[in-house]
C-alpha atoms as a PDB file:
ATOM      1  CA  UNK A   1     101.854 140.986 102.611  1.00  0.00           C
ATOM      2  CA  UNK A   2      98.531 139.944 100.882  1.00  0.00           C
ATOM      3  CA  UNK A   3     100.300 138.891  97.846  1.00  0.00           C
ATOM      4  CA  UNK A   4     102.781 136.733  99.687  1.00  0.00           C
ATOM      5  CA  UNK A   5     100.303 135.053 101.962  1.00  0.00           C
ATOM      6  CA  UNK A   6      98.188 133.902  98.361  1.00  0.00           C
ATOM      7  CA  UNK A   7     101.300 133.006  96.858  1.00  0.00           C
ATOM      8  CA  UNK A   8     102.598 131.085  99.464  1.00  0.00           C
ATOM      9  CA  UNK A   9      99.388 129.105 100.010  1.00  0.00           C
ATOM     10  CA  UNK A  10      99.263 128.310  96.354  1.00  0.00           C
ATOM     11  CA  UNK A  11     102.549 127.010  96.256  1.00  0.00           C
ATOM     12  CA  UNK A  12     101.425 124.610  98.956  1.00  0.00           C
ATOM     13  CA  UNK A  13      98.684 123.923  97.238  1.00  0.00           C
ATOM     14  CA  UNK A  14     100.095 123.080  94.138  1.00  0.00           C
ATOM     15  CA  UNK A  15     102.652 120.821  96.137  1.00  0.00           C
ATOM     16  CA  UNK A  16     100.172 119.164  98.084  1.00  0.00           C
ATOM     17  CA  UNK A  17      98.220 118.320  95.005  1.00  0.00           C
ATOM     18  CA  UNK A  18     101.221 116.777  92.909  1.00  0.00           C
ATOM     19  CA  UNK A  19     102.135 114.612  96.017  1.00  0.00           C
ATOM     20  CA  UNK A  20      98.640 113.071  96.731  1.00  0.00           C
ATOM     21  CA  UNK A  21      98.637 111.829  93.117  1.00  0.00           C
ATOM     22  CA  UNK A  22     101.744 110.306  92.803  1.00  0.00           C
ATOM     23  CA  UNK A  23     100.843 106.516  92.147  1.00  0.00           C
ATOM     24  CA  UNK A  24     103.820 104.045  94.520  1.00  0.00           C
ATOM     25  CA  UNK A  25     103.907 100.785  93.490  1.00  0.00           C
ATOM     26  CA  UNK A  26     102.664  99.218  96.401  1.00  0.00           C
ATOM     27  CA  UNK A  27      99.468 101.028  96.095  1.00  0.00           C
ATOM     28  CA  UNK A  28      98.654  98.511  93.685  1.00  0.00           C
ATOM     29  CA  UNK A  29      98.874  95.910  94.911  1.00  0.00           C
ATOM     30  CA  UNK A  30      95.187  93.932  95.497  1.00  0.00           C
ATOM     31  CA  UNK A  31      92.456  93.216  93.433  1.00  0.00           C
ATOM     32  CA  UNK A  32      90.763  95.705  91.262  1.00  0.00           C
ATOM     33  CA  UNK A  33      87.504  95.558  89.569  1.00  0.00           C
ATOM     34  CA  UNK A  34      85.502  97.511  87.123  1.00  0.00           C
ATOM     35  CA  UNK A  35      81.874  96.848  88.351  1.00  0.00           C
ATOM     36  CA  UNK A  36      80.329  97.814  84.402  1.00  0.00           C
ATOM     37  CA  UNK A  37      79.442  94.537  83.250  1.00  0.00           C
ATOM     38  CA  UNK A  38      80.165  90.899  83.281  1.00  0.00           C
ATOM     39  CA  UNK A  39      82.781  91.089  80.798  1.00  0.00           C
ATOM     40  CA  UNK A  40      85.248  93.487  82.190  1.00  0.00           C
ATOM     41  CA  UNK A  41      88.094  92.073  83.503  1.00  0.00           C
ATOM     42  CA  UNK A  42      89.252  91.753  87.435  1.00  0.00           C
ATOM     43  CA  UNK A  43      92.786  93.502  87.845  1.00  0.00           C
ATOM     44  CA  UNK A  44      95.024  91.689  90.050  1.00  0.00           C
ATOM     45  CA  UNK A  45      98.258  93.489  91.087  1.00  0.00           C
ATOM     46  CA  UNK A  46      99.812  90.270  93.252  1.00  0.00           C
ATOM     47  CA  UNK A  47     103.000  91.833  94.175  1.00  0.00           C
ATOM     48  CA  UNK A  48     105.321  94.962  93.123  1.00  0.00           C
ATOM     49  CA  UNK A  49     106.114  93.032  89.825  1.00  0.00           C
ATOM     50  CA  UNK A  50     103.536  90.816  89.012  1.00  0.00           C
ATOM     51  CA  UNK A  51      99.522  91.163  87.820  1.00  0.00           C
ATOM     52  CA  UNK A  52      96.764  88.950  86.895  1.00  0.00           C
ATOM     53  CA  UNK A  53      93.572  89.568  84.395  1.00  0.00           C
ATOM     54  CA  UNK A  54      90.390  87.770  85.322  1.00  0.00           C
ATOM     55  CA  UNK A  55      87.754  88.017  83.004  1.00  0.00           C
ATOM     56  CA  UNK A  56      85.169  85.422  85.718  1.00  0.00           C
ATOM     57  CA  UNK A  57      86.102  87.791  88.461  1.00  0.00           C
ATOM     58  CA  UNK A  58      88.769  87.826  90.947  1.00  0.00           C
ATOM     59  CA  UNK A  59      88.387  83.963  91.169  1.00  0.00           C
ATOM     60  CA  UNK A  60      89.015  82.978  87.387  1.00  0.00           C
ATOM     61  CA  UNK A  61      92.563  81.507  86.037  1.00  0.00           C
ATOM     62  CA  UNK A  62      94.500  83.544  84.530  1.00  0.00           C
ATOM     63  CA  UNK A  63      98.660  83.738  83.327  1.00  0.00           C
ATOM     64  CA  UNK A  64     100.641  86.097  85.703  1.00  0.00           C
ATOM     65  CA  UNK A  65     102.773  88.849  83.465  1.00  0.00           C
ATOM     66  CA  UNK A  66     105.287  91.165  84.121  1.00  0.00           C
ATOM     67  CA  UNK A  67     104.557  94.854  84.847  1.00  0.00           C
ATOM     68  CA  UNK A  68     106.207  98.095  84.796  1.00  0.00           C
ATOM     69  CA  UNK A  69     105.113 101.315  86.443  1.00  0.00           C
ATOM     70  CA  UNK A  70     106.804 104.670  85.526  1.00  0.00           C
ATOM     71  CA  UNK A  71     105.651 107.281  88.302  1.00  0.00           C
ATOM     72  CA  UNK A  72     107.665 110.215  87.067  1.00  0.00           C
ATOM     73  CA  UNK A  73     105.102 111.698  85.494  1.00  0.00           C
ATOM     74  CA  UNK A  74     101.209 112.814  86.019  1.00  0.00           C
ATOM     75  CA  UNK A  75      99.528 110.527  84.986  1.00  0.00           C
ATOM     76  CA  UNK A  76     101.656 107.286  85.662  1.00  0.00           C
ATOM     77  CA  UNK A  77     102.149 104.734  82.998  1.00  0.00           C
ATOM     78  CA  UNK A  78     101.534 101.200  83.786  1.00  0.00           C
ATOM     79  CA  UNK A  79     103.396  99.154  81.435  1.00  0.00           C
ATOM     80  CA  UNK A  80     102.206  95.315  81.441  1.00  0.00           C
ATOM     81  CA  UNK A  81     104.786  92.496  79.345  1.00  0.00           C
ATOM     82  CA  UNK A  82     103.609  89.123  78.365  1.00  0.00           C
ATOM     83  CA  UNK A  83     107.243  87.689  79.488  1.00  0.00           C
ATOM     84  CA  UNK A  84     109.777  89.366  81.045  1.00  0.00           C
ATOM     85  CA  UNK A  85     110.937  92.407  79.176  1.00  0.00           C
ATOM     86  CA  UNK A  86     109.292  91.482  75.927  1.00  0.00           C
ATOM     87  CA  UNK A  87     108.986  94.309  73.949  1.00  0.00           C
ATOM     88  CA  UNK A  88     106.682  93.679  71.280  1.00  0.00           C
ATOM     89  CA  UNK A  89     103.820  91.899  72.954  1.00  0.00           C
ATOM     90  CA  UNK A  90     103.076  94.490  75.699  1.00  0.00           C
ATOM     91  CA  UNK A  91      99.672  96.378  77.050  1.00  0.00           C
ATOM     92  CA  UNK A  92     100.410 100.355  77.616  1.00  0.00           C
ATOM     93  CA  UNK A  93      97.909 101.828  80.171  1.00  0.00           C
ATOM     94  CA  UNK A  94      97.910 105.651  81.888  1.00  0.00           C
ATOM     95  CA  UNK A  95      96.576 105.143  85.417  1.00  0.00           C
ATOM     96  CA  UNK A  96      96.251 107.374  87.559  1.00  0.00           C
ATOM     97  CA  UNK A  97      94.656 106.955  91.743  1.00  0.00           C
ATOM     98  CA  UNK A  98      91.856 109.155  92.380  1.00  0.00           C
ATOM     99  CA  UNK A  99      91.970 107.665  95.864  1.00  0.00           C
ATOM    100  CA  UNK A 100      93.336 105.195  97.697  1.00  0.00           C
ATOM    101  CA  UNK A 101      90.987 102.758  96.986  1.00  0.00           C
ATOM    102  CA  UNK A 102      89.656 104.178  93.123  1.00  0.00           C
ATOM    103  CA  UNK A 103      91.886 104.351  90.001  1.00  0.00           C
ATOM    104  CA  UNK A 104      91.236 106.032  86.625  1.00  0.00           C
ATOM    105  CA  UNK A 105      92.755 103.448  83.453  1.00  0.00           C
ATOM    106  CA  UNK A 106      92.808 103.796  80.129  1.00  0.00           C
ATOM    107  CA  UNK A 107      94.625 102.071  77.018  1.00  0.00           C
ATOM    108  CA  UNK A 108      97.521 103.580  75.552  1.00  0.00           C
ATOM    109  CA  UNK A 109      98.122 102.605  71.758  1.00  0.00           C
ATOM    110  CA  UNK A 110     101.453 102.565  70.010  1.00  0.00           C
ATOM    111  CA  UNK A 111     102.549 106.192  69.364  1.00  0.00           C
ATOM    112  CA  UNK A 112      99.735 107.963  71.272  1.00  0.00           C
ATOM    113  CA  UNK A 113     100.235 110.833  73.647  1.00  0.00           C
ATOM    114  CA  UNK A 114     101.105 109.258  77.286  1.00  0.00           C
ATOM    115  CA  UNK A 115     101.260 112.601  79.379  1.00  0.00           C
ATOM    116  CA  UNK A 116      97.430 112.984  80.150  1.00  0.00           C
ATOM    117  CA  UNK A 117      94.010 111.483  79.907  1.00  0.00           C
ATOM    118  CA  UNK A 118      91.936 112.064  76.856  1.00  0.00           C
ATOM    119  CA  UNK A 119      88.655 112.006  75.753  1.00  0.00           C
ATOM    120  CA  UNK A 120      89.301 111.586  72.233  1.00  0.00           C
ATOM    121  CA  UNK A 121      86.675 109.297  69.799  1.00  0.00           C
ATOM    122  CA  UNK A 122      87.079 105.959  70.359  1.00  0.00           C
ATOM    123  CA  UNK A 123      89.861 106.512  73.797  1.00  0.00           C
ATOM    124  CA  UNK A 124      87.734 105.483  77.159  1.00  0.00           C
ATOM    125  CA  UNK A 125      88.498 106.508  80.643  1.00  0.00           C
ATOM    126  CA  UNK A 126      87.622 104.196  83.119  1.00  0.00           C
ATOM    127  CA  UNK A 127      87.440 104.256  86.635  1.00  0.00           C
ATOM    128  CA  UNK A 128      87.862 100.950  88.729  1.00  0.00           C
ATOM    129  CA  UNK A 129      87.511 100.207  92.461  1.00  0.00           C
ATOM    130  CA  UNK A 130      89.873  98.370  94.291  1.00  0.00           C
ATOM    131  CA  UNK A 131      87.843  95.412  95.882  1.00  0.00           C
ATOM    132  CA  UNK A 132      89.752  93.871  99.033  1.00  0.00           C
ATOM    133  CA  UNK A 133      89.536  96.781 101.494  1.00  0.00           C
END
């Protein structure tokens, strides 16, 4: 009976766990901010299909693009186009929502792994804070 309670309650924990960290689109949306310095850039998710980069904070001008956000997998992979389904001129980034209001980011380069975080040389993890709460 022991054995069946623990399993049972791991099972439920494991499926709890995969379902809070499952990143929806609409999550997103909002302004995002890094809070490191004056030259990281302001993340602006403005609806389910479009996002802005501010490098002056979430008031600077910047170009709309075109995003993509694959959610089948743990971490989800945020794909950003400079024009509509453009494949060559595209950001790649691994995000993944520590909460509902704090995201973990980082780059994605051209042939790298995209199933987890790493903390390889030169690869940085960073965490950002959504700002309009």
């Amino acid at each position: 009976m022991k054995k069946i309670s623990f399993l049972f309650l791991f099972s439920l924990g494991l499926i709890a766990k995969s379902y809070s960290q499952k990143v929806n689109i609409s999550d997103l949306i909002g302004t995002w901010d890094q809070n490191v310095s004056s030259q990281a850039a302001t993340i602006i998710f403005d609806d389910t299909s479009r996002v802005r980069f501010s490098y002056k904070g979430h008031t600077g001008s910047t170009t709309q693009y075109y995003y993509l956000l694959d959610n089948s997998h743990i971490p989800a992979v945020l794909t950003v186009d400079y024009k509509a389904n453009h494949k060559r001129n595209r950001n790649i980034y691994l995000i993944e929502l520590v909460d509902k209001n704090t995201m973990r980011l980082q780059v994605v380069h051209k042939n790298e792994d995209r199933t987890h975080f790493t903390d390889d040389k030169g690869k940085i993890v960073t965490l950002i804070r959504r700002l309009d709460l």
